[in-house]
PDB file of N, CA and C in Angstrom:
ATOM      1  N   UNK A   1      15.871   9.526  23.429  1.00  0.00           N
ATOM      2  CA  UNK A   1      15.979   9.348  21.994  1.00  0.00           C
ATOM      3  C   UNK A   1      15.135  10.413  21.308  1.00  0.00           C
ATOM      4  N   UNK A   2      16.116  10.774  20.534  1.00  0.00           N
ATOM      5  CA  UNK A   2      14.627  12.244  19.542  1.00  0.00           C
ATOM      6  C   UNK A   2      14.320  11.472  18.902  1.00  0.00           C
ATOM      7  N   UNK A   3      12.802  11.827  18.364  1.00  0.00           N
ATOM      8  CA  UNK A   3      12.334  11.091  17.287  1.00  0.00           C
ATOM      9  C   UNK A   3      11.451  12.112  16.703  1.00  0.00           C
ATOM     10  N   UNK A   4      10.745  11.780  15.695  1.00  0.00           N
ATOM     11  CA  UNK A   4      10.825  12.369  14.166  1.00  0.00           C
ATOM     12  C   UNK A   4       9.002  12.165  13.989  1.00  0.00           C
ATOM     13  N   UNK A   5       8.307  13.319  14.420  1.00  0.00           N
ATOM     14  CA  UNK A   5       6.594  12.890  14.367  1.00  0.00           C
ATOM     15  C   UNK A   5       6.619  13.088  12.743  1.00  0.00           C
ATOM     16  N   UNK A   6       5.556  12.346  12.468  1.00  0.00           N
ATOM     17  CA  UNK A   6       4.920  11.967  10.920  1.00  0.00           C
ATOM     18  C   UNK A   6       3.669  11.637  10.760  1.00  0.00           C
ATOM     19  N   UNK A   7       3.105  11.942   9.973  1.00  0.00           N
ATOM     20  CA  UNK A   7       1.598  12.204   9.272  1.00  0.00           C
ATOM     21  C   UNK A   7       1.852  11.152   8.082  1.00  0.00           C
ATOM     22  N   UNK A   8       1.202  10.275   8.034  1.00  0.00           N
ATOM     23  CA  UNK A   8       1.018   9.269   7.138  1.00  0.00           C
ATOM     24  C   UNK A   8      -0.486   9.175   6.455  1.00  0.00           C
ATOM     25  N   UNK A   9      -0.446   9.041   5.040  1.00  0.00           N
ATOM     26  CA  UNK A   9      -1.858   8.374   5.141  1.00  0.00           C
ATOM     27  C   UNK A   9      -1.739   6.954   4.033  1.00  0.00           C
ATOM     28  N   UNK A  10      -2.535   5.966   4.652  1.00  0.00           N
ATOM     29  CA  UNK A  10      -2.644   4.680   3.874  1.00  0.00           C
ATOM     30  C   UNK A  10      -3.966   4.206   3.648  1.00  0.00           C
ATOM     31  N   UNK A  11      -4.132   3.292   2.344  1.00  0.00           N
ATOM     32  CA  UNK A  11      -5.279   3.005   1.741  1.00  0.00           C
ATOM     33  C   UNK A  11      -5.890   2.342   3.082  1.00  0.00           C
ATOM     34  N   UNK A  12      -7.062   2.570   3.355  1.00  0.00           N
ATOM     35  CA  UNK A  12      -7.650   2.186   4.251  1.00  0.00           C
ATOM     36  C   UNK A  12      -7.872   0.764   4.769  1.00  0.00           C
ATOM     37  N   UNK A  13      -7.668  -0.425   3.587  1.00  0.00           N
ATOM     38  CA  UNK A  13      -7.549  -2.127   4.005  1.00  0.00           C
ATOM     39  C   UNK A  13      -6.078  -1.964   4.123  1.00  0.00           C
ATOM     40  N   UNK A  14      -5.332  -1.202   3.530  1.00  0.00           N
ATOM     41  CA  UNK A  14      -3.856  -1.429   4.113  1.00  0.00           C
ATOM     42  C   UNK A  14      -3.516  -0.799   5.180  1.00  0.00           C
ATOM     43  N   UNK A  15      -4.222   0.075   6.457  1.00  0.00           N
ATOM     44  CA  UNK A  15      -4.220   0.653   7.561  1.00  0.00           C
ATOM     45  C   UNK A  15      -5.245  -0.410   8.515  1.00  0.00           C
ATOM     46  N   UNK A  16      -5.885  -1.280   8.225  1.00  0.00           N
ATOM     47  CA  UNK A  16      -6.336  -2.129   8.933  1.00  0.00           C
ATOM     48  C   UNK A  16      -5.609  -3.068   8.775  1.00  0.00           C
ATOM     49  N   UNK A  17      -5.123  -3.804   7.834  1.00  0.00           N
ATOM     50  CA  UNK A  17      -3.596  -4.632   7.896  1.00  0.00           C
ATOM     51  C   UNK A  17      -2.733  -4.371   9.062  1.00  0.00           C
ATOM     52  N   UNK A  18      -2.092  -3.270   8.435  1.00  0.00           N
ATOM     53  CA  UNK A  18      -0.809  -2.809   9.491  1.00  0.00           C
ATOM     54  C   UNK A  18      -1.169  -2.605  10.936  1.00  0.00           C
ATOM     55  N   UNK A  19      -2.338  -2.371  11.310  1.00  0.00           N
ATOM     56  CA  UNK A  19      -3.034  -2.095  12.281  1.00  0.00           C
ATOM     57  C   UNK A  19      -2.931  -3.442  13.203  1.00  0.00           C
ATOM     58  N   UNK A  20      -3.537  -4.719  12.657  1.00  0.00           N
ATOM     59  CA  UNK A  20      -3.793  -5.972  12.751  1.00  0.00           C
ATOM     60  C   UNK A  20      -2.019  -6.708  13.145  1.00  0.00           C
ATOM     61  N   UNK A  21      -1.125  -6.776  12.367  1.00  0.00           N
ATOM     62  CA  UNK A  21      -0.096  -6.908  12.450  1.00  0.00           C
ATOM     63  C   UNK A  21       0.967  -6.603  13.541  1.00  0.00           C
ATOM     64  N   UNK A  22       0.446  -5.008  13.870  1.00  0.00           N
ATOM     65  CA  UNK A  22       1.384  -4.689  14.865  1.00  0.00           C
ATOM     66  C   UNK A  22       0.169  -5.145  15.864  1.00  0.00           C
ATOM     67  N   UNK A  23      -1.254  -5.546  16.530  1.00  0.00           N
ATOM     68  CA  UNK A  23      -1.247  -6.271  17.516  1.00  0.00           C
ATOM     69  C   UNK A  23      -0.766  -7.474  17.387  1.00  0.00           C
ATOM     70  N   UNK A  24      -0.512  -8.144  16.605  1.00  0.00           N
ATOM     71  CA  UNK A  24      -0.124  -9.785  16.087  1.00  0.00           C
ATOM     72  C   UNK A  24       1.083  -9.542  17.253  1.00  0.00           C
ATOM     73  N   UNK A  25       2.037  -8.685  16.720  1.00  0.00           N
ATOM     74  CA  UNK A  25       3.239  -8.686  16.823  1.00  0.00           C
ATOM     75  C   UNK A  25       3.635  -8.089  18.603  1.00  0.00           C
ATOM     76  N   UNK A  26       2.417  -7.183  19.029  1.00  0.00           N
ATOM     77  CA  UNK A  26       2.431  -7.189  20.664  1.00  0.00           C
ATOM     78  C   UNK A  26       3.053  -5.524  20.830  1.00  0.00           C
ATOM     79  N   UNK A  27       3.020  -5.273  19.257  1.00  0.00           N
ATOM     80  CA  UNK A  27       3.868  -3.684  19.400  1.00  0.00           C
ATOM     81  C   UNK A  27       2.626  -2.561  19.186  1.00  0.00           C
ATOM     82  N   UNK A  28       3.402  -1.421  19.163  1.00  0.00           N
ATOM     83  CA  UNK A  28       2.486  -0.151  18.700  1.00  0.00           C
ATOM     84  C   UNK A  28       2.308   0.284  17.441  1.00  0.00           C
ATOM     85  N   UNK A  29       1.815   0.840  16.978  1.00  0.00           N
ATOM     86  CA  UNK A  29       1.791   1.096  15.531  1.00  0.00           C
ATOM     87  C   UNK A  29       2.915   1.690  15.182  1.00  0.00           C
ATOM     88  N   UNK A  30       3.568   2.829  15.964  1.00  0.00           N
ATOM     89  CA  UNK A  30       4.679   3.620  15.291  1.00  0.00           C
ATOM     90  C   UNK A  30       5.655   2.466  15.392  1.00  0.00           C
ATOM     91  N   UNK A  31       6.217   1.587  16.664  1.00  0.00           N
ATOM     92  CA  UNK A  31       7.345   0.855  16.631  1.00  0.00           C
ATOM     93  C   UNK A  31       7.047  -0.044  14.970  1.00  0.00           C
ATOM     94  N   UNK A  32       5.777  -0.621  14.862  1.00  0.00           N
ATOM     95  CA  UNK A  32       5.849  -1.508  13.957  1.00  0.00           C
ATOM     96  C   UNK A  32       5.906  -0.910  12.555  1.00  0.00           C
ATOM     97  N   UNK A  33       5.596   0.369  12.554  1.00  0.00           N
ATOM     98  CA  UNK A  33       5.685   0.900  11.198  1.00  0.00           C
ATOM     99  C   UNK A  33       7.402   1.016  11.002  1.00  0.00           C
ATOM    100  N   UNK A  34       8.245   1.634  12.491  1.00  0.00           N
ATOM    101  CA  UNK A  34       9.619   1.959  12.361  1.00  0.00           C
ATOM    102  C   UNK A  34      10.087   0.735  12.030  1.00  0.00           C
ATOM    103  N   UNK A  35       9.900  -0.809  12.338  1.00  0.00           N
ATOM    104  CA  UNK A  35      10.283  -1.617  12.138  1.00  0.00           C
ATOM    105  C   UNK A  35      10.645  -1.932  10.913  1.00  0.00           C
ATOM    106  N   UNK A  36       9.209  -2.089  10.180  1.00  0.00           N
ATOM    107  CA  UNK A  36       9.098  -1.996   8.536  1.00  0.00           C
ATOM    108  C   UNK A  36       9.735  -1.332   7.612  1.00  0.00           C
ATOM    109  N   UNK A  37      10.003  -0.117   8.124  1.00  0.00           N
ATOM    110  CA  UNK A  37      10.486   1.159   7.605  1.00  0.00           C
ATOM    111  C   UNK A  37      12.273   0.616   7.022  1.00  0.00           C
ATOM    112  N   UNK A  38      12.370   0.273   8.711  1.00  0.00           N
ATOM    113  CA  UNK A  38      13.993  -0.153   8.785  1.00  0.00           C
ATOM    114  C   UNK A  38      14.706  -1.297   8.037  1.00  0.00           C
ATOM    115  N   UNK A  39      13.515  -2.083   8.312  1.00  0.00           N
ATOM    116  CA  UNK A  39      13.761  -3.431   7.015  1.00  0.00           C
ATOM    117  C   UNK A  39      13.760  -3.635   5.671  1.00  0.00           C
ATOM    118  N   UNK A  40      13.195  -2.323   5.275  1.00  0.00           N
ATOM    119  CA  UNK A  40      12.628  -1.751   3.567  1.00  0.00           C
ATOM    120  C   UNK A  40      14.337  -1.135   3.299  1.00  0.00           C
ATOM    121  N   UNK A  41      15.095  -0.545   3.612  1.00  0.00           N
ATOM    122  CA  UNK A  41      16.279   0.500   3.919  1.00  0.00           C
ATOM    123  C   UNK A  41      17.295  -0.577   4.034  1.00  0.00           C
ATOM    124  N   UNK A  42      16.860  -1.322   4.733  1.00  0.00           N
ATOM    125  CA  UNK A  42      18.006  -2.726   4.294  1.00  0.00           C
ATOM    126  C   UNK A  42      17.986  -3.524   3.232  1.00  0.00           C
ATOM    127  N   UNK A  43      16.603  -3.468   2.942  1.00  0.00           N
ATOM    128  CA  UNK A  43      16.672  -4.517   2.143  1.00  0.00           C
ATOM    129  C   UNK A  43      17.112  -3.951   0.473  1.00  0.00           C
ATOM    130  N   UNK A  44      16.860  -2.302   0.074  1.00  0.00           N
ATOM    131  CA  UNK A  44      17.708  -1.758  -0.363  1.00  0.00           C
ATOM    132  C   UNK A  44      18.924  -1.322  -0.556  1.00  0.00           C
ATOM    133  N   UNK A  45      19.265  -1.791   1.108  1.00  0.00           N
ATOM    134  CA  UNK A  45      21.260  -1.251   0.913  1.00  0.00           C
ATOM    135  C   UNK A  45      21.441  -2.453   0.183  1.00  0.00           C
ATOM    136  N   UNK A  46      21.219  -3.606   0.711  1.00  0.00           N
ATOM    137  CA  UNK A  46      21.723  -4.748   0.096  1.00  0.00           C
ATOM    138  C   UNK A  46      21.361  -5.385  -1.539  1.00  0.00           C
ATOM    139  N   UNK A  47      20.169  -4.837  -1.469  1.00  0.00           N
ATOM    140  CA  UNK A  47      19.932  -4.857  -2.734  1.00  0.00           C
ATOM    141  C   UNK A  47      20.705  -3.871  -4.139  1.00  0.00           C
ATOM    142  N   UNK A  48      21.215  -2.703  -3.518  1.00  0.00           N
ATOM    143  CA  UNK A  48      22.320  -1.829  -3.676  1.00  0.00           C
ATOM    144  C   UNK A  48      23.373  -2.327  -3.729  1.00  0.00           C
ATOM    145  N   UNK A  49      24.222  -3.406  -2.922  1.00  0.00           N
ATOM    146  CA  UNK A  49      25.521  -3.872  -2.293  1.00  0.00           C
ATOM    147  C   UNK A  49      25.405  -4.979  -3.637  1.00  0.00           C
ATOM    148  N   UNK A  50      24.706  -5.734  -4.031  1.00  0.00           N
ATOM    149  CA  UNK A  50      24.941  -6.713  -4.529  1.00  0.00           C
ATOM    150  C   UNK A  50      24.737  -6.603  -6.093  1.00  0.00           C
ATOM    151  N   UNK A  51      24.294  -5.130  -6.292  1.00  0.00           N
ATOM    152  CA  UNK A  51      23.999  -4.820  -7.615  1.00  0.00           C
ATOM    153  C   UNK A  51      25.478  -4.262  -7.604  1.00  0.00           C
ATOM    154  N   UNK A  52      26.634  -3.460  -7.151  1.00  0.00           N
ATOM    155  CA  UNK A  52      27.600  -3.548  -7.525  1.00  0.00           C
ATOM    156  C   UNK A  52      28.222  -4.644  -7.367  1.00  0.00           C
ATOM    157  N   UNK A  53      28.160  -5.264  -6.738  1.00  0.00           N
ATOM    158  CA  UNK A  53      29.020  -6.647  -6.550  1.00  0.00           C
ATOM    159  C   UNK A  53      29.134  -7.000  -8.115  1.00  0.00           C
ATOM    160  N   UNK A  54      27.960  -7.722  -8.689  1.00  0.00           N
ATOM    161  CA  UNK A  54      27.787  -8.345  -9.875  1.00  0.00           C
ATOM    162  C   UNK A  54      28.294  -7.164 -11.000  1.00  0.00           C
ATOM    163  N   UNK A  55      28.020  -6.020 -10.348  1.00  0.00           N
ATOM    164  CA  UNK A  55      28.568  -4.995 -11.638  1.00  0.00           C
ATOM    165  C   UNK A  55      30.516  -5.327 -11.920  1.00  0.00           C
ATOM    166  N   UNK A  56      30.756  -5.301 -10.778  1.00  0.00           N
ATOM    167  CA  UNK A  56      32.004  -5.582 -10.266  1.00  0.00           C
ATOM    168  C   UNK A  56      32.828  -7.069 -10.553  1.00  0.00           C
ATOM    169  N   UNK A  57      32.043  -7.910  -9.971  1.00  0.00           N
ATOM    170  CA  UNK A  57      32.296  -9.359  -9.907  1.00  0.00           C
ATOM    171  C   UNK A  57      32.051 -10.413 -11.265  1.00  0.00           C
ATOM    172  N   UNK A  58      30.640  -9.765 -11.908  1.00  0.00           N
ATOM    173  CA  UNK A  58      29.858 -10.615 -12.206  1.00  0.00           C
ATOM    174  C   UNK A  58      28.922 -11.396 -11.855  1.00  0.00           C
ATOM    175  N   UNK A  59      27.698 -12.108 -12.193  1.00  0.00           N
ATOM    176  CA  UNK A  59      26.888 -12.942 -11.798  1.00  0.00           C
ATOM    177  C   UNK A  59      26.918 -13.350 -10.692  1.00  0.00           C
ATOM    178  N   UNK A  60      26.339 -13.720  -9.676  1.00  0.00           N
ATOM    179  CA  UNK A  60      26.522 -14.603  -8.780  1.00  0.00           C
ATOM    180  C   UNK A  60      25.934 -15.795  -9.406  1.00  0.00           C
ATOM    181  N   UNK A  61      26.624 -16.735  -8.951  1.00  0.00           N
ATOM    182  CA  UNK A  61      26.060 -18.184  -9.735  1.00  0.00           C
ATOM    183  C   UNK A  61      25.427 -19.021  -9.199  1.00  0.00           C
ATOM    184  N   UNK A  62      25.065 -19.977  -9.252  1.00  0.00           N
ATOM    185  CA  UNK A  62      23.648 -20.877  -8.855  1.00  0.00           C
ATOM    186  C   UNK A  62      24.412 -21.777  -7.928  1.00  0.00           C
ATOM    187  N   UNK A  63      25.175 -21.715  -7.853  1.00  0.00           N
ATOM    188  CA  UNK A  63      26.106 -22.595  -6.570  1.00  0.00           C
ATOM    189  C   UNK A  63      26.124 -21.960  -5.490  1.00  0.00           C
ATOM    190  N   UNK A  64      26.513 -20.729  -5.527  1.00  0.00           N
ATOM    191  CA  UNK A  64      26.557 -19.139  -4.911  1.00  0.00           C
ATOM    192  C   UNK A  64      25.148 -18.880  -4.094  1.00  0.00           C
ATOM    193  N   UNK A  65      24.337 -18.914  -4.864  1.00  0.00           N
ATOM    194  CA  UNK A  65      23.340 -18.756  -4.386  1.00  0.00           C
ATOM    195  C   UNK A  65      22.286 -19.624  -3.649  1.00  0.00           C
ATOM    196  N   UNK A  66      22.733 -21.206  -3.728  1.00  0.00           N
ATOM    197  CA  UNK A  66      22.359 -21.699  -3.019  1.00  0.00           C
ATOM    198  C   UNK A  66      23.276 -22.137  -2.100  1.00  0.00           C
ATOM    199  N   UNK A  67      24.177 -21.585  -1.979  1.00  0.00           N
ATOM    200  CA  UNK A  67      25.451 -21.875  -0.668  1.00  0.00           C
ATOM    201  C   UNK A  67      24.594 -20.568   0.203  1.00  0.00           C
ATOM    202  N   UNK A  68      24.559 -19.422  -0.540  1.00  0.00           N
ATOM    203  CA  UNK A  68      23.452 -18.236   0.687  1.00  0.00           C
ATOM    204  C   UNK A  68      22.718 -18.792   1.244  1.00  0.00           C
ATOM    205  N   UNK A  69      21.693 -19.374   0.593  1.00  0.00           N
ATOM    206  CA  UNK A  69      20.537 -19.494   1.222  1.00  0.00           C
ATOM    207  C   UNK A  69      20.636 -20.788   2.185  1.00  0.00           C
ATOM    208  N   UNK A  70      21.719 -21.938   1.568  1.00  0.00           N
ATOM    209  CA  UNK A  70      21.694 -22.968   3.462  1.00  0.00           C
ATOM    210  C   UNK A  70      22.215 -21.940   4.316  1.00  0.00           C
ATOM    211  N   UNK A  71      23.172 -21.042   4.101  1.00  0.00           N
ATOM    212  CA  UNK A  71      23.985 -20.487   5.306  1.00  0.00           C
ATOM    213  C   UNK A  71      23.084 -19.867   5.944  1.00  0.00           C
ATOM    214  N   UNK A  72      22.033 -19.146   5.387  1.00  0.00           N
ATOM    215  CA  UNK A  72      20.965 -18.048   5.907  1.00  0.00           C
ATOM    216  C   UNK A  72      20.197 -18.516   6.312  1.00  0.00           C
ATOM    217  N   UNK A  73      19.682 -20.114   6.233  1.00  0.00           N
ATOM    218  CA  UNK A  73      18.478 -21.161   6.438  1.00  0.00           C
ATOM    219  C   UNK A  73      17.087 -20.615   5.712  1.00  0.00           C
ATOM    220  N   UNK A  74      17.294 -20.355   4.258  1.00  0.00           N
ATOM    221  CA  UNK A  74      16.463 -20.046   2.910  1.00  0.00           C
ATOM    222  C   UNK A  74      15.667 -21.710   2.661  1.00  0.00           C
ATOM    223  N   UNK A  75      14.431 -21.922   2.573  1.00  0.00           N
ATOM    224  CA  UNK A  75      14.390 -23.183   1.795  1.00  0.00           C
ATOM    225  C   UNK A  75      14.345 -22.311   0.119  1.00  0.00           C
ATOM    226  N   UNK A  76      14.786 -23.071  -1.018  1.00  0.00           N
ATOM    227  CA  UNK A  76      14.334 -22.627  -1.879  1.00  0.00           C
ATOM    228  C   UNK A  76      12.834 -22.324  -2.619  1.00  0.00           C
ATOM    229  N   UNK A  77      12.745 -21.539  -3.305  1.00  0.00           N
ATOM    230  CA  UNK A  77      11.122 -21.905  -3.073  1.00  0.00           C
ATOM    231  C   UNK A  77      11.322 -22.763  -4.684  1.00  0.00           C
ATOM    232  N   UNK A  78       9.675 -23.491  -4.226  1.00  0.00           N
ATOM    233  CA  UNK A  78       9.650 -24.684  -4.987  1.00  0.00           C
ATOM    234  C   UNK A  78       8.667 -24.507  -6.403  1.00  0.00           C
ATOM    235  N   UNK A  79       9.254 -25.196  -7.268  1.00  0.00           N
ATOM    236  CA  UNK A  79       8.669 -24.431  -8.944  1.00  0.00           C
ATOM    237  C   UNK A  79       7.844 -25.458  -9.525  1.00  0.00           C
ATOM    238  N   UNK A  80       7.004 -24.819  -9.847  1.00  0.00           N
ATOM    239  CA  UNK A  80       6.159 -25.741 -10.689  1.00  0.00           C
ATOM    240  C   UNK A  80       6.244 -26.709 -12.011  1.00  0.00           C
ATOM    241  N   UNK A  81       6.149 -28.447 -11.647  1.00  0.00           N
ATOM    242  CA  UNK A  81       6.816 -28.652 -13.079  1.00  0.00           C
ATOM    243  C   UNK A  81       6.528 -28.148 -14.497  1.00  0.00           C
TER     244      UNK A  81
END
C-alpha cells in the first residue's frame, strides 16, 4: 500500500488526547489519526448528500428522522423540560 508521510502539528492537550485514545483503542497513532481522518470525509459526504437531498426533496421530516435513527439504533438525545 503507498502511503502519504505528513507533518502535523496539534495543540499540545489535543496531542495528548489523541495520543491517549489511540492507546484506548490498541492502535498507532497514524492508523488512529487515518481513522479519524476517514470518518470526518464521511461524515461530510453525507452531510453533502443530504444537503442536496432536502435542496431537492425538501425537509426531511420528524417521522423521517426518527424512522433513521431506530433503523441506525440512534437513541434520541433527550431535552430538557
Amino acid at each position: 500500500m503507498k502511503v502519504d508521510k505528513m507533518s502535523i502539528s496539534l495543540a499540545a492537550e489535543l496531542g495528548d488526547e489523541v495520543r491517549k485514545a489511540a492507546r484506548k483503542a490498541g492502535t498507532g497513532l497514524s492508523t488512529w489519526l487515518a481513522e479519524a481522518a476517514a470518518a470526518k470525509l464521511r461524515t461530510e459526504a453525507l452531510q453533502e448528500f443530504l444537503d442536496a437531498w432536502e435542496r431537492e426533496q425538501g425537509p426531511l421530516t420528524a417521522g423521517e428522522l426518527a424512522r433513521a435513527e431506530r433503523e441506525l439504533g440512534f437513541r434520541p438525545a433527550r431535552r430538557s423540560p
